[in-house]
C-alpha atoms as a PDB file:
ATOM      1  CA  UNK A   1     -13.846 -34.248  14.342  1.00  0.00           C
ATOM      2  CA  UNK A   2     -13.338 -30.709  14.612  1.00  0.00           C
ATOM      3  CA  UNK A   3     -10.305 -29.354  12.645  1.00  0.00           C
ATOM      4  CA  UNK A   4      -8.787 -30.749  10.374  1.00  0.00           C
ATOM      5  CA  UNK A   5      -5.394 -31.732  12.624  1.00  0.00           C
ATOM      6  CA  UNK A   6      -7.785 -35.137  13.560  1.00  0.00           C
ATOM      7  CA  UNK A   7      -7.960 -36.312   9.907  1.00  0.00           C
ATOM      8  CA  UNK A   8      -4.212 -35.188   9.222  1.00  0.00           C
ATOM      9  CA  UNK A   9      -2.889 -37.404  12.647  1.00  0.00           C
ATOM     10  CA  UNK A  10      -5.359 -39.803  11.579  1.00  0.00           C
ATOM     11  CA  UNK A  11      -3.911 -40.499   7.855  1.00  0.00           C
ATOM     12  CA  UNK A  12      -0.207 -40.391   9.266  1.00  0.00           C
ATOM     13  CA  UNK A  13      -0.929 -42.891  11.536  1.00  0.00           C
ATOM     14  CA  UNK A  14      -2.684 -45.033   8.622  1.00  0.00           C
ATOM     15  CA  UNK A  15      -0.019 -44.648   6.608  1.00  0.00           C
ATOM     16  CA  UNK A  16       3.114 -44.853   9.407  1.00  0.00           C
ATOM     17  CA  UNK A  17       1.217 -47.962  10.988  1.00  0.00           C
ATOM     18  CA  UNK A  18       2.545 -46.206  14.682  1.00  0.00           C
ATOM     19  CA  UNK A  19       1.950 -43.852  17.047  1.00  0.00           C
ATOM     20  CA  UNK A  20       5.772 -43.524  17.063  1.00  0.00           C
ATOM     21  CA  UNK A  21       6.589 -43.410  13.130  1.00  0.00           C
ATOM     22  CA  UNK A  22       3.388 -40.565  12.877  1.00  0.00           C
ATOM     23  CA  UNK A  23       4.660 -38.620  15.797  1.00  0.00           C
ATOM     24  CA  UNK A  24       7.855 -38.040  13.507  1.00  0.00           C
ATOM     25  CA  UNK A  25       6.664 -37.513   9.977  1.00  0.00           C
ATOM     26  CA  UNK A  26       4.123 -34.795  11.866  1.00  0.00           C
ATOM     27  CA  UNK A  27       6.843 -33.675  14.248  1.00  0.00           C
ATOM     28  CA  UNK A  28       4.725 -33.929  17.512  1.00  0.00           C
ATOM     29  CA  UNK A  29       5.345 -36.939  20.285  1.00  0.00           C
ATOM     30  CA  UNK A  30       3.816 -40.452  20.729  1.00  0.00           C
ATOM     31  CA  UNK A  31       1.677 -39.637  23.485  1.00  0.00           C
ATOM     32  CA  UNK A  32      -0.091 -37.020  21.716  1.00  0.00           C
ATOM     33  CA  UNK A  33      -0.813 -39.378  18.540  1.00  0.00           C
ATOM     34  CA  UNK A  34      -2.344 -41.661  20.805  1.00  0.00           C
ATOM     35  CA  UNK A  35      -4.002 -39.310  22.511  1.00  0.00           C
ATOM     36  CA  UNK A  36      -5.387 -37.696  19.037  1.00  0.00           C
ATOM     37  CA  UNK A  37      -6.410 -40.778  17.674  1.00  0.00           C
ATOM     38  CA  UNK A  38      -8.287 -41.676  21.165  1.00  0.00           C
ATOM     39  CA  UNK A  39      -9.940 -38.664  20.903  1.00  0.00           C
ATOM     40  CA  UNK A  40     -11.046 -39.033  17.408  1.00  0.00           C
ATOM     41  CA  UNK A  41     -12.431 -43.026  17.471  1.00  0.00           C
ATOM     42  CA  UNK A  42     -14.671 -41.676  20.868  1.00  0.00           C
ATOM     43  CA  UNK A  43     -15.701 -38.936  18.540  1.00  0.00           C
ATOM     44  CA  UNK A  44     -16.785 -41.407  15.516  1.00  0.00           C
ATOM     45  CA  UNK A  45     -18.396 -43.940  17.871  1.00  0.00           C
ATOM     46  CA  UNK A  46     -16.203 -46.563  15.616  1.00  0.00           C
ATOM     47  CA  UNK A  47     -12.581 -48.226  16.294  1.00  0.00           C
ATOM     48  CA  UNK A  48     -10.320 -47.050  14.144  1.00  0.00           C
ATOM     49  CA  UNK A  49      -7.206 -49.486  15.140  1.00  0.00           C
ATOM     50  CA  UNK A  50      -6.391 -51.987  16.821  1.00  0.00           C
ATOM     51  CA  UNK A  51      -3.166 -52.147  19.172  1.00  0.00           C
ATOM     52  CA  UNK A  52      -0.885 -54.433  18.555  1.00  0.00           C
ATOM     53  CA  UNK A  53       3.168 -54.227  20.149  1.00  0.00           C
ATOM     54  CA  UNK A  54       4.160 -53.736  16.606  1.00  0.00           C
ATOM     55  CA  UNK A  55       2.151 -51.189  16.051  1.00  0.00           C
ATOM     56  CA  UNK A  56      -1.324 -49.936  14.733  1.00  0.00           C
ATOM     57  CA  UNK A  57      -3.744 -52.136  12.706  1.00  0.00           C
ATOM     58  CA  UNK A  58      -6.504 -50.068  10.568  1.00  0.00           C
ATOM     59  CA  UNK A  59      -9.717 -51.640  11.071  1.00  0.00           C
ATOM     60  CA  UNK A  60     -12.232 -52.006   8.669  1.00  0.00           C
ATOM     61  CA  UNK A  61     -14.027 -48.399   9.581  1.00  0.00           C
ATOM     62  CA  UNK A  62     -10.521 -47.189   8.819  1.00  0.00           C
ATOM     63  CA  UNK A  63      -9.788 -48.240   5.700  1.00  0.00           C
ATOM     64  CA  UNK A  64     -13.935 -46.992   4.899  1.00  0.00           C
ATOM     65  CA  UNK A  65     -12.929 -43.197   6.110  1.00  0.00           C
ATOM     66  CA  UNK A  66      -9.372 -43.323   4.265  1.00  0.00           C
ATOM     67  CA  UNK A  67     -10.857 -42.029   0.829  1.00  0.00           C
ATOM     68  CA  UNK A  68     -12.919 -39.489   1.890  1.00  0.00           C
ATOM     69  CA  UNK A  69     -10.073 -38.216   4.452  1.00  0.00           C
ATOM     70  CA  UNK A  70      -7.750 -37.973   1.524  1.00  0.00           C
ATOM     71  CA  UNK A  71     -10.157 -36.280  -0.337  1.00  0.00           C
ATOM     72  CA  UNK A  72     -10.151 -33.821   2.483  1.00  0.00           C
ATOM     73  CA  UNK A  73      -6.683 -33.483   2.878  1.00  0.00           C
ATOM     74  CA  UNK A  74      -6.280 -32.733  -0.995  1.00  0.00           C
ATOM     75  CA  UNK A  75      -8.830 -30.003  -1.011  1.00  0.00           C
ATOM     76  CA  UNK A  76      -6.965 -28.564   1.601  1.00  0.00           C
ATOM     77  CA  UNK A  77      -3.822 -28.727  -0.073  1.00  0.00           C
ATOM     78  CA  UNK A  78      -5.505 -26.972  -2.852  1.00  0.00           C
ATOM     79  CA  UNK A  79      -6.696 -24.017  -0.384  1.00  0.00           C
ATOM     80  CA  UNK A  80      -3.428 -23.382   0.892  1.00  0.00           C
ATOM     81  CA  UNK A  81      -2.089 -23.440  -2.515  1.00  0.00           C
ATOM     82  CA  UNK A  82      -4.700 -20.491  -3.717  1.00  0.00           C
ATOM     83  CA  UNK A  83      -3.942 -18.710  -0.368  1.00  0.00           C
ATOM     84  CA  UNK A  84      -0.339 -18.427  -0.344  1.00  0.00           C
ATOM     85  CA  UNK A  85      -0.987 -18.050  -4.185  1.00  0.00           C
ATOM     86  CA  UNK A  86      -2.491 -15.022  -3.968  1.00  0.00           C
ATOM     87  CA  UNK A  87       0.249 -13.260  -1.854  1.00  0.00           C
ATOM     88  CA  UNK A  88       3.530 -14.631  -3.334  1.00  0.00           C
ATOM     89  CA  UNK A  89       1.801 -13.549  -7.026  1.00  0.00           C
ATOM     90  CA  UNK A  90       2.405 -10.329  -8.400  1.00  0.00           C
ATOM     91  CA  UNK A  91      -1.251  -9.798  -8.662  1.00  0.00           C
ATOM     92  CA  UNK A  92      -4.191  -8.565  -6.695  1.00  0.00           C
ATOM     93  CA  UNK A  93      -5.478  -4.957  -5.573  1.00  0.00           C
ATOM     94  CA  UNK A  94      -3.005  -2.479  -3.714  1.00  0.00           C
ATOM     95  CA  UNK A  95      -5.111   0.769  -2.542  1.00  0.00           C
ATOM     96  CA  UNK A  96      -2.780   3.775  -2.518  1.00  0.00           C
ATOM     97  CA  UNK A  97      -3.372   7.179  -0.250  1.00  0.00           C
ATOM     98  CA  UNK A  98      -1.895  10.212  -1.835  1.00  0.00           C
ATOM     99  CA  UNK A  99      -2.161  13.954  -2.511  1.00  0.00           C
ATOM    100  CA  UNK A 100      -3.774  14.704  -5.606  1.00  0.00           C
ATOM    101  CA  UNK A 101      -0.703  16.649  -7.133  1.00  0.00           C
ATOM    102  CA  UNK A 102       1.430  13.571  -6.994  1.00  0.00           C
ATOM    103  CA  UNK A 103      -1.351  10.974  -7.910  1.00  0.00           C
ATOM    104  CA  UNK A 104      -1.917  12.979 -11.529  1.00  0.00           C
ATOM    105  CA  UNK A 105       1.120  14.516 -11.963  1.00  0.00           C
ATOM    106  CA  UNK A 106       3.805  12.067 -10.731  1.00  0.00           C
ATOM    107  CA  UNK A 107       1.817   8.449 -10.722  1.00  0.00           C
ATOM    108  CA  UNK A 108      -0.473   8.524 -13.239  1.00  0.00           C
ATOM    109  CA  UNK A 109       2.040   9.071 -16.705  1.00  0.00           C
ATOM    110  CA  UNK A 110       4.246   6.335 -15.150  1.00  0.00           C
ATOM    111  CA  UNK A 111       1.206   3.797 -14.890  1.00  0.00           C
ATOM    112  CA  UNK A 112       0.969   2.301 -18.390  1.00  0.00           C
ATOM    113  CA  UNK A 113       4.358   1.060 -18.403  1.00  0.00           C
ATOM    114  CA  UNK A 114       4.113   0.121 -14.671  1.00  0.00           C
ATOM    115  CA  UNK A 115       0.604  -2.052 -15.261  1.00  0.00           C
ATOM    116  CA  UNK A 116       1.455  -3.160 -18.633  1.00  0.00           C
ATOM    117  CA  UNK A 117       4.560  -5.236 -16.732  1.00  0.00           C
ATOM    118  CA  UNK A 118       2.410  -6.511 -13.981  1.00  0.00           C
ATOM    119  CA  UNK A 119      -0.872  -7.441 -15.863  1.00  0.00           C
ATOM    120  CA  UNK A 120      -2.295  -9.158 -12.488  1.00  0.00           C
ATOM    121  CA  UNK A 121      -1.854  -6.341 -10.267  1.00  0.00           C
ATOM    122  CA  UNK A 122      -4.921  -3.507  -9.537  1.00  0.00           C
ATOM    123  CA  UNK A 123      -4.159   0.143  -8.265  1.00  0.00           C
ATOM    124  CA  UNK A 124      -6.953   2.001  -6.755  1.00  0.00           C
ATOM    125  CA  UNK A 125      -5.454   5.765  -5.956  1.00  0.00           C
ATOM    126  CA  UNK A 126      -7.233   7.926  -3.219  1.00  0.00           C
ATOM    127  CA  UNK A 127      -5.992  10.893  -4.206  1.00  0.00           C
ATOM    128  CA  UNK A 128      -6.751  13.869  -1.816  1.00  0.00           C
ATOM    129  CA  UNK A 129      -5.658  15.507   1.483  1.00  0.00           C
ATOM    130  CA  UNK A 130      -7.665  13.236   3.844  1.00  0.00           C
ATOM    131  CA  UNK A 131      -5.856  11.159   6.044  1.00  0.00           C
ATOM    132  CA  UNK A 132      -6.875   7.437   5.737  1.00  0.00           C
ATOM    133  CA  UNK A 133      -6.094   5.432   8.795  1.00  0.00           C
ATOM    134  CA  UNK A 134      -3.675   2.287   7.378  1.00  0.00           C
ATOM    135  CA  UNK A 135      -4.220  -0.078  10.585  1.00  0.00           C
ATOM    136  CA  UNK A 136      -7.965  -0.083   9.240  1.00  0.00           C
ATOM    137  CA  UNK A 137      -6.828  -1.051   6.187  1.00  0.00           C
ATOM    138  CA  UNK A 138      -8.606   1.849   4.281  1.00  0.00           C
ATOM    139  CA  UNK A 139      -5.095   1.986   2.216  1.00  0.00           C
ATOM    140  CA  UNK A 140      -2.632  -0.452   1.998  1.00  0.00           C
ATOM    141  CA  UNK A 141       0.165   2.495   1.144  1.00  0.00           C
ATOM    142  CA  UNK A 142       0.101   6.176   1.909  1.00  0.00           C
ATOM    143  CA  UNK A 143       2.814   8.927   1.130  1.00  0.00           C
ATOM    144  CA  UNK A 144       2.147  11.613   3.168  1.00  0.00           C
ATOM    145  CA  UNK A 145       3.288  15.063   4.002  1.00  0.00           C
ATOM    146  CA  UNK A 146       3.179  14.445   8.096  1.00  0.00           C
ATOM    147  CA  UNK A 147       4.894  11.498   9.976  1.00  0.00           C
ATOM    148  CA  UNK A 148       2.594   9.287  11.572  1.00  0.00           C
ATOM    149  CA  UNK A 149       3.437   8.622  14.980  1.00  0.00           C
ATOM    150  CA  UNK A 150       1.184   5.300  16.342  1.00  0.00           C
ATOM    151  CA  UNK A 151       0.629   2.256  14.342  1.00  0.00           C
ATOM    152  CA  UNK A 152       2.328  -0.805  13.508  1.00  0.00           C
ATOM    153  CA  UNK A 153       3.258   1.059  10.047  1.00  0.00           C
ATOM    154  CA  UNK A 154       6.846   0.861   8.304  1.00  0.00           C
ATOM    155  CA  UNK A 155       7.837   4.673   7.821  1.00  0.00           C
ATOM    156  CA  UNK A 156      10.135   5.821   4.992  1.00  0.00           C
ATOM    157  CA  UNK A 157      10.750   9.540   4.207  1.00  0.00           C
ATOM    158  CA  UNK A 158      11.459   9.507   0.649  1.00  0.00           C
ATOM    159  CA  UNK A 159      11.371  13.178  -0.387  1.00  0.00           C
ATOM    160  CA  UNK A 160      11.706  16.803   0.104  1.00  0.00           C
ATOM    161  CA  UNK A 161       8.681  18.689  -1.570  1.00  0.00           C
ATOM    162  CA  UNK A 162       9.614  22.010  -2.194  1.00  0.00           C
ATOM    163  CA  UNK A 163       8.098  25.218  -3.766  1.00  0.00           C
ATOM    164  CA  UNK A 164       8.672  28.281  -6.161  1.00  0.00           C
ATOM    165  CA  UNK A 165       6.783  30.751  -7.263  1.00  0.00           C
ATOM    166  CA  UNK A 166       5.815  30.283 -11.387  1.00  0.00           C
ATOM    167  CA  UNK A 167       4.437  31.965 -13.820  1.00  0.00           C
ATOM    168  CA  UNK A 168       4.177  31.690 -17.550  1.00  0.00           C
ATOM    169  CA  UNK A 169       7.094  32.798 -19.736  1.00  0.00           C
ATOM    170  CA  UNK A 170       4.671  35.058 -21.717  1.00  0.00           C
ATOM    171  CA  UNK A 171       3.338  36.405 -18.463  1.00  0.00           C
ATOM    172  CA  UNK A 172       6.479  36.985 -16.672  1.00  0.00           C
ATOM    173  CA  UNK A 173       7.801  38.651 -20.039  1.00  0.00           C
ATOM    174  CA  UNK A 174       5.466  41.281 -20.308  1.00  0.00           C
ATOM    175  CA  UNK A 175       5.781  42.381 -16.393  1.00  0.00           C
ATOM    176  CA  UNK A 176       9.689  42.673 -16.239  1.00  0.00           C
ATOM    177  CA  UNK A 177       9.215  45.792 -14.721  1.00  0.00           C
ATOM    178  CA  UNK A 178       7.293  45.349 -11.959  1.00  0.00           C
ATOM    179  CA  UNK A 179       7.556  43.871  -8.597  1.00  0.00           C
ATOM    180  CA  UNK A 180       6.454  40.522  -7.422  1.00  0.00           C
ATOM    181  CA  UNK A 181       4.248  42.036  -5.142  1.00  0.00           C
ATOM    182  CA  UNK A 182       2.607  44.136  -7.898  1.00  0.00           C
ATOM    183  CA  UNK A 183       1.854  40.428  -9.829  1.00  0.00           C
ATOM    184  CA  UNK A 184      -1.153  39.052 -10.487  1.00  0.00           C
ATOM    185  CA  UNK A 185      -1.785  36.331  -8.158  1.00  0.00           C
ATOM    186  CA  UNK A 186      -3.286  32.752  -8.002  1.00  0.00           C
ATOM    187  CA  UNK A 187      -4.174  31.148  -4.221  1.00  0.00           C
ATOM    188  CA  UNK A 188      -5.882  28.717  -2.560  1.00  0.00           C
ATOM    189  CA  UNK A 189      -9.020  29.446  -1.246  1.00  0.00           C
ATOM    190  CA  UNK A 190     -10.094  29.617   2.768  1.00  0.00           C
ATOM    191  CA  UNK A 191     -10.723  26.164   2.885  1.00  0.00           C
ATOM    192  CA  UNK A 192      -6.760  25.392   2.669  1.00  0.00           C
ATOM    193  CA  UNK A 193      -5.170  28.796   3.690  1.00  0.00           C
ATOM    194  CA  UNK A 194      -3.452  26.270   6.458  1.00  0.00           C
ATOM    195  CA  UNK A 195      -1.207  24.651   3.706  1.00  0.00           C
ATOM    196  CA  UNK A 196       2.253  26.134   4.083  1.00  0.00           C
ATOM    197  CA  UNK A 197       2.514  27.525   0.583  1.00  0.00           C
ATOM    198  CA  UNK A 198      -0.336  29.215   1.161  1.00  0.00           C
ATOM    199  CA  UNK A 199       1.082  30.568   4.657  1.00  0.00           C
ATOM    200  CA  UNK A 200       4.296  31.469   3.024  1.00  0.00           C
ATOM    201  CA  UNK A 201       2.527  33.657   0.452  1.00  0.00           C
ATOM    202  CA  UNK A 202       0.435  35.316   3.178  1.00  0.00           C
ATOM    203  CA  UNK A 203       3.577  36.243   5.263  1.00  0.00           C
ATOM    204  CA  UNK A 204       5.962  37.182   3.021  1.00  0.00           C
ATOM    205  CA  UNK A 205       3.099  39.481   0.763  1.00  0.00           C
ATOM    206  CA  UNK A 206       0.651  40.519   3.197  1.00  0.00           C
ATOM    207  CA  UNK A 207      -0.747  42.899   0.741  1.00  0.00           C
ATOM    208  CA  UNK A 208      -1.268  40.390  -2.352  1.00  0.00           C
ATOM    209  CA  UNK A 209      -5.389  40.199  -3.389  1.00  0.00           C
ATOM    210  CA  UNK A 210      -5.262  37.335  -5.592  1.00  0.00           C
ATOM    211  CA  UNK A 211      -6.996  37.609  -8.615  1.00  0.00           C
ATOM    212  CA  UNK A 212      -8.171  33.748  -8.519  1.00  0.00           C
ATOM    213  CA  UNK A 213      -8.855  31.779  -5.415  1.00  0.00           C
ATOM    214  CA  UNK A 214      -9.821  28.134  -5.573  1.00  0.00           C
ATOM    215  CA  UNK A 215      -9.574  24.692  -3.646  1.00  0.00           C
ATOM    216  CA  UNK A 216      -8.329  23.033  -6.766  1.00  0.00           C
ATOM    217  CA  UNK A 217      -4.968  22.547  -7.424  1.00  0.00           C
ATOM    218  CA  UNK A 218      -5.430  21.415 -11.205  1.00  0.00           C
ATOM    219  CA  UNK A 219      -7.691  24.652 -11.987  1.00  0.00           C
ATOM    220  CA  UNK A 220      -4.674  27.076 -10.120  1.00  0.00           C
ATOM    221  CA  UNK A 221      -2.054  25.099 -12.294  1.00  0.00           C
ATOM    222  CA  UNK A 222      -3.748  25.554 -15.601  1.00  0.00           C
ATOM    223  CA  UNK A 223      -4.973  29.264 -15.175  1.00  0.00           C
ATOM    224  CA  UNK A 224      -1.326  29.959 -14.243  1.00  0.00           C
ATOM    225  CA  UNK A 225      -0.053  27.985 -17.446  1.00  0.00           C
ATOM    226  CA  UNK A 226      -2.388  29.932 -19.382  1.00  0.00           C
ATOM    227  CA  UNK A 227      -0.761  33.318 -18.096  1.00  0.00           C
ATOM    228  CA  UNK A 228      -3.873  34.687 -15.334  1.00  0.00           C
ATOM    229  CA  UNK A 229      -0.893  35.611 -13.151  1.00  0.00           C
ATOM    230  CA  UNK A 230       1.776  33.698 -10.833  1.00  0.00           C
ATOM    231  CA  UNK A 231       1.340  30.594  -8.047  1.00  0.00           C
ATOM    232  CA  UNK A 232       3.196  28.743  -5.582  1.00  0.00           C
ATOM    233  CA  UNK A 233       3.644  25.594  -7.102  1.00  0.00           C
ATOM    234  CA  UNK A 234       5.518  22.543  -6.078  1.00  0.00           C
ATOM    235  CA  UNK A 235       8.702  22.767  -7.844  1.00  0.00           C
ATOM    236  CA  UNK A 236       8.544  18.454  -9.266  1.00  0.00           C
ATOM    237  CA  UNK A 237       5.119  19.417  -9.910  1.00  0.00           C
ATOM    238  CA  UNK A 238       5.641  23.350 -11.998  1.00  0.00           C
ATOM    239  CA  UNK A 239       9.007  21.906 -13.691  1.00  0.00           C
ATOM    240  CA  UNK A 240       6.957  19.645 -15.693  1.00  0.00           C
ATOM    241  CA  UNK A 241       5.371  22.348 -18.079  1.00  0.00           C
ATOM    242  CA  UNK A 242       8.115  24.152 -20.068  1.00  0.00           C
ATOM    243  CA  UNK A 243       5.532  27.228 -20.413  1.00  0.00           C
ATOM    244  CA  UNK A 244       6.232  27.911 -16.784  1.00  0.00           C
ATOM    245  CA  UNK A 245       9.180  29.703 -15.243  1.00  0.00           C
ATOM    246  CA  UNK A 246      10.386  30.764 -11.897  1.00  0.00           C
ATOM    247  CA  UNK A 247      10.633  33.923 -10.075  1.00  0.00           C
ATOM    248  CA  UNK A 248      13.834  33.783  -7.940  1.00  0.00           C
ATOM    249  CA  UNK A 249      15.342  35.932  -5.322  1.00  0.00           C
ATOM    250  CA  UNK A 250      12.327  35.596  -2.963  1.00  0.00           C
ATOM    251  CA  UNK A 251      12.343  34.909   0.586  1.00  0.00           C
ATOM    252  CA  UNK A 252      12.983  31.238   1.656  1.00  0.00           C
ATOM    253  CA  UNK A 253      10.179  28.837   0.501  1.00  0.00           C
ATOM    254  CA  UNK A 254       8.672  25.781   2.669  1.00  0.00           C
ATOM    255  CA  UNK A 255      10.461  22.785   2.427  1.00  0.00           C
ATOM    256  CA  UNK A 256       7.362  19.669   3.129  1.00  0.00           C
ATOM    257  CA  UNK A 257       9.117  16.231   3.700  1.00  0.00           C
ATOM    258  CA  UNK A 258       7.498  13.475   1.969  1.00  0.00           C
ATOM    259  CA  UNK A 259       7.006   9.871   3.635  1.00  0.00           C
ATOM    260  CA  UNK A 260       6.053   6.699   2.557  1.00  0.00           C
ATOM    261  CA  UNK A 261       4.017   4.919   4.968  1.00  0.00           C
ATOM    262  CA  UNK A 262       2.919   0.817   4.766  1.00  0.00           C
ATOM    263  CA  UNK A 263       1.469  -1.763   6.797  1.00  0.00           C
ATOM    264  CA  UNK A 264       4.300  -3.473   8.603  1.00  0.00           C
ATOM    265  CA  UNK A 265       2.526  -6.810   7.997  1.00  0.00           C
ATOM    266  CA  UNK A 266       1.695  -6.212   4.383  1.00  0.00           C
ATOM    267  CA  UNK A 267       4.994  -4.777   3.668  1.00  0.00           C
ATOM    268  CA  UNK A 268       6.403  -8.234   2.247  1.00  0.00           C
ATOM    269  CA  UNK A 269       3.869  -9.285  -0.062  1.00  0.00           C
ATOM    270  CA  UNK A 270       5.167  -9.023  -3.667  1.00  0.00           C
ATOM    271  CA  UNK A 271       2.677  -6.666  -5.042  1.00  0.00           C
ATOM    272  CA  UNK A 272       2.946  -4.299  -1.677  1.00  0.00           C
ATOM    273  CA  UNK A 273       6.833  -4.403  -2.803  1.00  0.00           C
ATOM    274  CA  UNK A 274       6.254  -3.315  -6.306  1.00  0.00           C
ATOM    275  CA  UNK A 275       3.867  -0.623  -5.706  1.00  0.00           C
ATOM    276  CA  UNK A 276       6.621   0.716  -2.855  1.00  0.00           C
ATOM    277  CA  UNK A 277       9.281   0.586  -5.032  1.00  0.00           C
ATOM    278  CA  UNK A 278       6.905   2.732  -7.730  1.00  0.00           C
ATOM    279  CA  UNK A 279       6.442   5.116  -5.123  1.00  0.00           C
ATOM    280  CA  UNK A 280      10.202   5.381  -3.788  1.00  0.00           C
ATOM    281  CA  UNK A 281      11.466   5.666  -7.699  1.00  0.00           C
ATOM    282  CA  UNK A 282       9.235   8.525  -8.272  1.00  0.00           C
ATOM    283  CA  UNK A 283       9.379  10.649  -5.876  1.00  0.00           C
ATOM    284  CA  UNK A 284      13.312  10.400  -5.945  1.00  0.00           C
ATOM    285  CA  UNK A 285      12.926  12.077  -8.694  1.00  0.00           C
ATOM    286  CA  UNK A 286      12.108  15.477  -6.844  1.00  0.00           C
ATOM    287  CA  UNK A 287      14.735  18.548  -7.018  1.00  0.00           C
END
């Protein structure tokens, strides 16, 4: 007795009293009852029922095993119950790849209203540029700023990230005169020079010695904000602070598509949905 089909075939033909009658309330044919059943007595060492033309007659062993197949059968009941419980329920853990920008600046302020209507549900952000690989499972949802191209992923692009350079309106007031090459500038440091703003600034001011260079976008933000000198900045991200305003007129800016990326077979379950749906609201929300 071996999976739990035996006991299942075994209680349908208790209660049916026929090969025949349990074949149809389980939806498989006579022969295979019988053959079930067969299998099962051989596997007891007991007779379970006797044959009769009418039909099956428990036997004594039969109506001894009844109670504590039942038993079974409700315990499993209750399994499958918690199981599909725990996906159709808005609740559980949903582990979300993103880049740090968007996680603090765009995800986090809209999370206490977002959790507070979904008390069941769990977020844990990786926030960062690393690429996590989603058929490992090492997110359950990614938005990224490069298409994958392998994996059995559902693939959404949601956005257009673009930049602009920004400096403080104190800042930018005192220096009407000069040029924006003659600006102070902020940058990232070597260890991201590959990132397309910081390409753009490269070629299109070959000359410019930053005055700050750092691998934190949170430190570049705030030392701009606090007037050190001007940065390329994410437009959704710089638009945010009302001390900051733009420099226009400069050569064309990098345009970064955005894309949502999910596990094709998590993509259904109710608190995958929600935490999509987060995702796709927010980052519609980019000029």
């Amino acid at each position: 007795m071996e999976r739990w089909d035996d006991l299942r075939i075994f209680l349908a033909a208790f209660r049916e009293g026929s090969c025949a009658a349990a074949g149809a309330r389980l939806g498989v044919n006579q022969s295979t009852i019988s053959r079930r059943i067969g299998a099962l007595e051989r596997d007891l060492g007991v007779r379970l029922f006797d044959r009769i033309p009418e039909g099956l007659v428990p036997t004594a062993a039969a109506e001894e095993i009844v109670p504590r197949a039942e038993l079974f059968e409700a315990t499993a009941a209750e399994l499958m119950d918690a199981v599909e419980g725990i996906d159709t329920r808005l609740a559980g853990v949903v582990r979300v790849a993103l880049p740090e920008m968007i996680a603090s600046e765009l995800v986090a302020p809209a999370l206490p209203s977002f959790m507070r209507e979904r008390p069941g549900l769990r977020l844990e952000l990786i926030a960062g540029d690393a690429i996590v690989d989603l058929s490992r499972r090492e997110a359950d949802l990614a938005l990224r700023f490069v298409r994958p191209e392998s994996g059995d992923l559902v693939v959404r692009r949601v956005a257009t990230l673009r930049f602009g350079v920004f400096g403080s309106k104190e800042y930018l007031s005192k220096r009407r005169g000069r040029s924006t090459e003659e600006l102070e500038w902020l940058d990232w440091d070597t260890t991201k020079a590959h990132l397309p703003d910081a390409a753009w600034l490269h070629a299109a001011f070959p000359r410019v010695e930053p005055v700050l260079r750092t691998s934190a976008l949170g430190v570049r933000l705030r030392a701009t904000c606090g007037g050190l000198g001007v940065s390329v900045l994410a437009r959704p991200l710089a638009e945010r602070y009302p001390e900051l305003e733009a420099i226009e007129g400069l050569p064309p800016m990098p345009e970064i598509p955005v894309w949502l990326v999910g596990h094709r077979a998590l993509r259904s379950l109710p608190r995958i949905k929600a935490v999509w749906a987060l995702l796709e609201e927010l980052t519609s929300e980019f000029p």
